[in-house]
PDB file of N, CA and C in Angstrom:
ATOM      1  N   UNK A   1     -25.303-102.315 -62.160  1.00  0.00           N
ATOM      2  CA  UNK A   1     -26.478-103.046 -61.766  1.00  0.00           C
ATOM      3  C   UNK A   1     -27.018-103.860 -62.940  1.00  0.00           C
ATOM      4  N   UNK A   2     -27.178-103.199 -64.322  1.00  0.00           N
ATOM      5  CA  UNK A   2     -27.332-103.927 -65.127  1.00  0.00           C
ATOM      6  C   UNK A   2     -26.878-105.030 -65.591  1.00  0.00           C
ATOM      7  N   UNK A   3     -25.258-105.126 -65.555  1.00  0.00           N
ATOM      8  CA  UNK A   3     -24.725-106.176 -65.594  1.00  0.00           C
ATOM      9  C   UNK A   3     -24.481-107.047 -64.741  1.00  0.00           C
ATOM     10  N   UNK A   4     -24.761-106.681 -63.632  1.00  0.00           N
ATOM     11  CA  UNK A   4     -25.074-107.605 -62.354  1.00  0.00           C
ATOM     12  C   UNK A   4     -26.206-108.563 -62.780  1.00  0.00           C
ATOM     13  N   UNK A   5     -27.464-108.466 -63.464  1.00  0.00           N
ATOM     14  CA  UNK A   5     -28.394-108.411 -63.690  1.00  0.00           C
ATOM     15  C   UNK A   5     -28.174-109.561 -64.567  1.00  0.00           C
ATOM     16  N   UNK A   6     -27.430-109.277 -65.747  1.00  0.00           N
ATOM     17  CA  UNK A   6     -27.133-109.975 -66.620  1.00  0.00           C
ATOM     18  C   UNK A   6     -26.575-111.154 -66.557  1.00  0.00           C
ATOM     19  N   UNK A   7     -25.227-111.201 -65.415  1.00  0.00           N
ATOM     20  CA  UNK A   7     -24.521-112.103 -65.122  1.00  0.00           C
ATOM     21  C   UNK A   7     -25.364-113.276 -64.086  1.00  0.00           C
ATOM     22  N   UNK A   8     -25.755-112.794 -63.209  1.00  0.00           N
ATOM     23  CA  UNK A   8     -26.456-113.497 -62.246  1.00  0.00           C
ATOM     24  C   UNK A   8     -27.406-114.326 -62.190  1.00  0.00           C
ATOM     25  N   UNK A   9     -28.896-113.541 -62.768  1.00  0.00           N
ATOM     26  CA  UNK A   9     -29.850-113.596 -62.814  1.00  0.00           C
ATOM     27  C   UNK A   9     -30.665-114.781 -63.327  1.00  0.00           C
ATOM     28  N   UNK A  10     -29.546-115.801 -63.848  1.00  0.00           N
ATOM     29  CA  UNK A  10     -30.470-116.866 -64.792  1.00  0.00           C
ATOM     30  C   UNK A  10     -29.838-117.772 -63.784  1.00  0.00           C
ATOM     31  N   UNK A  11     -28.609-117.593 -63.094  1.00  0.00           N
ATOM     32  CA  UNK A  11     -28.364-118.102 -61.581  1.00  0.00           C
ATOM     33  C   UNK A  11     -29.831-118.358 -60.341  1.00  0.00           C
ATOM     34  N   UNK A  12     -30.266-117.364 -60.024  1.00  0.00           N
ATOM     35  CA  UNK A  12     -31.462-117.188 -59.075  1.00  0.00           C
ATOM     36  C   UNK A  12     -32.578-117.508 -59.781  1.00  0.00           C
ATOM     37  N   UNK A  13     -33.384-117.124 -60.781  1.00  0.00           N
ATOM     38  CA  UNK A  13     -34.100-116.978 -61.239  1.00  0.00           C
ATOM     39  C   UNK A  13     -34.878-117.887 -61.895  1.00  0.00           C
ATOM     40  N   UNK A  14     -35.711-118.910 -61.938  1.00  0.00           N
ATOM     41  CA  UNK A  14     -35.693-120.252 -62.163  1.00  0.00           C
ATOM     42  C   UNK A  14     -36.851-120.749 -62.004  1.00  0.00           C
ATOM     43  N   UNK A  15     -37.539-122.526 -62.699  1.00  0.00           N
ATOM     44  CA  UNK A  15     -38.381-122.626 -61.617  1.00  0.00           C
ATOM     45  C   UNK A  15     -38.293-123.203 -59.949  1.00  0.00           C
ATOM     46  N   UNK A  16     -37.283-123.573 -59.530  1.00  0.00           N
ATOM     47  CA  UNK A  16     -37.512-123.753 -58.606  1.00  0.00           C
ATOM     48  C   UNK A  16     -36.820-122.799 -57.187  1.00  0.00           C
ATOM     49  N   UNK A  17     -37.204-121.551 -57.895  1.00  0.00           N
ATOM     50  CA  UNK A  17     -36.793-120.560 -56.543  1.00  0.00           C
ATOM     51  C   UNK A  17     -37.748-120.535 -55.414  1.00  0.00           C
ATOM     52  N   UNK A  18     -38.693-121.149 -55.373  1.00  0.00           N
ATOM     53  CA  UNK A  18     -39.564-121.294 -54.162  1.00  0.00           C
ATOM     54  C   UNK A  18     -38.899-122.235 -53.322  1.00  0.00           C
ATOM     55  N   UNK A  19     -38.371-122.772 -53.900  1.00  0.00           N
ATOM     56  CA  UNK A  19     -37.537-124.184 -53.000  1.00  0.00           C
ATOM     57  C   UNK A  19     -36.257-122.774 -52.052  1.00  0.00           C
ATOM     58  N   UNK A  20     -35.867-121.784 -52.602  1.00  0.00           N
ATOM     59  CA  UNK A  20     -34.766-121.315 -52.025  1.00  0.00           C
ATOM     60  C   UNK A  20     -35.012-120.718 -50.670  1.00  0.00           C
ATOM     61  N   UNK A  21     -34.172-120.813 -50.104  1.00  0.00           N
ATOM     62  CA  UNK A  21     -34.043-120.247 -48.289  1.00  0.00           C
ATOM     63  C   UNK A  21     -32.801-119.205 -48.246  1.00  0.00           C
ATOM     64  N   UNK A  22     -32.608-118.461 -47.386  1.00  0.00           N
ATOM     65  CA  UNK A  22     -31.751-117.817 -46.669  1.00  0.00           C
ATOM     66  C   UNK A  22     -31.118-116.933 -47.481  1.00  0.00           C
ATOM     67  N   UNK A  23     -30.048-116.809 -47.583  1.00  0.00           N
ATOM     68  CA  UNK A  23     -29.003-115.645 -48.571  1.00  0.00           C
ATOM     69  C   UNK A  23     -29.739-115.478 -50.155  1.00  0.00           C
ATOM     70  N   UNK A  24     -30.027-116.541 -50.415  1.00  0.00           N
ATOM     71  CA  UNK A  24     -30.507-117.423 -51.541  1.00  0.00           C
ATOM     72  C   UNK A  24     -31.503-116.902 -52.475  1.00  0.00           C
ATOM     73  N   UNK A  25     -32.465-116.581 -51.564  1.00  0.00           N
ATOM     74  CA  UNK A  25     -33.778-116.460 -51.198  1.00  0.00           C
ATOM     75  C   UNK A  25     -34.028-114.735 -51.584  1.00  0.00           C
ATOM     76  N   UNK A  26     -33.364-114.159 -50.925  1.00  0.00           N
ATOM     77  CA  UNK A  26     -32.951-113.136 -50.772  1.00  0.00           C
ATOM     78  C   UNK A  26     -32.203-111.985 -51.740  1.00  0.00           C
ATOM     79  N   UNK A  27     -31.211-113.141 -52.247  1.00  0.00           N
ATOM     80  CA  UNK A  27     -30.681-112.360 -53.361  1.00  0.00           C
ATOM     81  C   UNK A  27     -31.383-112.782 -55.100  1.00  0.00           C
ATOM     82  N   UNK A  28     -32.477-113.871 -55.014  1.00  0.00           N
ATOM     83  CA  UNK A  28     -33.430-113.902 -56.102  1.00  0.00           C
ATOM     84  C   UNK A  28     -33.985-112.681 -55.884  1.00  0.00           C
ATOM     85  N   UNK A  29     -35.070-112.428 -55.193  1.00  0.00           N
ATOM     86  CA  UNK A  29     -35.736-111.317 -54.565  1.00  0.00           C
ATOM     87  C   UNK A  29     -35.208-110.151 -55.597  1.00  0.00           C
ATOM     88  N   UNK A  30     -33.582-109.816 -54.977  1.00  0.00           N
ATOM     89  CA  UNK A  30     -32.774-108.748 -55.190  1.00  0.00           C
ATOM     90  C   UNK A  30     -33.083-108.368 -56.926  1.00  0.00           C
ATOM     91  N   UNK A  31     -33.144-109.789 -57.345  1.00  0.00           N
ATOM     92  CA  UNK A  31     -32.949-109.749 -59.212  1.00  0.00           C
ATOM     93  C   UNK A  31     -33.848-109.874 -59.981  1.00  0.00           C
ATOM     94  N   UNK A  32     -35.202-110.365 -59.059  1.00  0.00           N
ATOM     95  CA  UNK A  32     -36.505-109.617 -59.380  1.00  0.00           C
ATOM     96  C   UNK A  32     -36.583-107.832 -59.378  1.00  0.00           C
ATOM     97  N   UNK A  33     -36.705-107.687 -58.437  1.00  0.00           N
ATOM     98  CA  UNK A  33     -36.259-106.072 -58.208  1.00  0.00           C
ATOM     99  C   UNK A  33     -35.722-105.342 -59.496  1.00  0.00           C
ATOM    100  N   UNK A  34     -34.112-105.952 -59.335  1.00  0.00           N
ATOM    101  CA  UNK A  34     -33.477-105.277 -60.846  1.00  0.00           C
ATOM    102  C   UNK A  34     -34.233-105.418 -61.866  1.00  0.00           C
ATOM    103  N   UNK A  35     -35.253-106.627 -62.103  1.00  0.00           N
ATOM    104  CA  UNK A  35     -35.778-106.965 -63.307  1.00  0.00           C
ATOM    105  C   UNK A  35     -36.751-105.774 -63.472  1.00  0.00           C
ATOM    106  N   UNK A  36     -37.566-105.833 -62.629  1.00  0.00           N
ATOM    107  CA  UNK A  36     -38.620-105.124 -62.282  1.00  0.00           C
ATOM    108  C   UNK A  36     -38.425-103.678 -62.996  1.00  0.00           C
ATOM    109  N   UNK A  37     -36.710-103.085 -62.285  1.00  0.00           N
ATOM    110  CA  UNK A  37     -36.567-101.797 -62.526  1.00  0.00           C
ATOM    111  C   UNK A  37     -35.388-101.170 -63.399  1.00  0.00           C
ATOM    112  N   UNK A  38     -35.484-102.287 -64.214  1.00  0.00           N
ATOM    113  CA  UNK A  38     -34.422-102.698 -65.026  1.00  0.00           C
ATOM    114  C   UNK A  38     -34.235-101.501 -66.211  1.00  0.00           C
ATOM    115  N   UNK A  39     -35.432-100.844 -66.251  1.00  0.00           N
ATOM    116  CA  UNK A  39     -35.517 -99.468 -67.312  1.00  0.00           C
ATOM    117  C   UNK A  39     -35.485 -98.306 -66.663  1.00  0.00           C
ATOM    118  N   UNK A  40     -35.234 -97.753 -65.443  1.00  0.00           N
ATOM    119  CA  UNK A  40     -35.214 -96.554 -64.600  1.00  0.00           C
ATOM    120  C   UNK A  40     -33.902 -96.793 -63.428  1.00  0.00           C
ATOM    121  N   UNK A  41     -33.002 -98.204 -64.098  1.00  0.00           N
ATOM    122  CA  UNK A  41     -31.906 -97.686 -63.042  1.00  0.00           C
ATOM    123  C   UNK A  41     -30.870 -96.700 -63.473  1.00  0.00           C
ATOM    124  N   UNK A  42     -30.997 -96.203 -64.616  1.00  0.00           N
ATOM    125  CA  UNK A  42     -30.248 -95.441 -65.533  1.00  0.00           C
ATOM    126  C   UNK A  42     -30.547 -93.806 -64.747  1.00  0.00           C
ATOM    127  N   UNK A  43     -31.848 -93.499 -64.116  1.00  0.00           N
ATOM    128  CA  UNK A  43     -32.147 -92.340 -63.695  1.00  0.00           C
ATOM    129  C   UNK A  43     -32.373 -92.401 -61.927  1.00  0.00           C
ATOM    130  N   UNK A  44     -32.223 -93.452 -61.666  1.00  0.00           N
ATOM    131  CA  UNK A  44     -32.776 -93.792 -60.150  1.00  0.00           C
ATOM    132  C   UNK A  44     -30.989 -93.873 -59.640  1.00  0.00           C
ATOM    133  N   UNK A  45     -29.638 -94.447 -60.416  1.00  0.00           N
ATOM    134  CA  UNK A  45     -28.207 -93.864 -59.767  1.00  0.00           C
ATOM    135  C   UNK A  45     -27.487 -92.998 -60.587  1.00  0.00           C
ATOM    136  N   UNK A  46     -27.798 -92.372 -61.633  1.00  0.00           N
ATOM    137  CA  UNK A  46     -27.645 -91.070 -62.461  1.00  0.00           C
ATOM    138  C   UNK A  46     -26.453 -90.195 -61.065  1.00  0.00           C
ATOM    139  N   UNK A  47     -26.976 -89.988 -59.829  1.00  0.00           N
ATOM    140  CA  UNK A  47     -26.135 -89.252 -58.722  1.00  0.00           C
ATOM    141  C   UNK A  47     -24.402 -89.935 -58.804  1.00  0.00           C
ATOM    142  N   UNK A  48     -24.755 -91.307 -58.617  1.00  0.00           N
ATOM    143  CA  UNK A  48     -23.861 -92.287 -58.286  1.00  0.00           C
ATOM    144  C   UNK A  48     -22.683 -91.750 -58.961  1.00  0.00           C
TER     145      UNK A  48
END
């Protein structure tokens, strides 16, 4: 996830993600999220 994070994220993440729609839209969202929880995914898939 982290490196998902890494790779992606300057992809979605931008100023003009308000302009984005559909899949798009969606998977910014996703990399906010990671950002968000970017220090507790280490204990939140620890199971995984």
């Amino acid at each position: 996830m982290k490196l998902l994070w890494y790779m992606e994220s300057s992809w979605w993440i931008h100023e003009k993600k308000e302009q984005q729609t559909g899949p798009s839209a969606r998977f910014a969202k996703e990399m906010e999220w990671l950002c968000t929880h970017y220090h507790k995914l280490d204990v939140m898939f620890e199971d995984i």
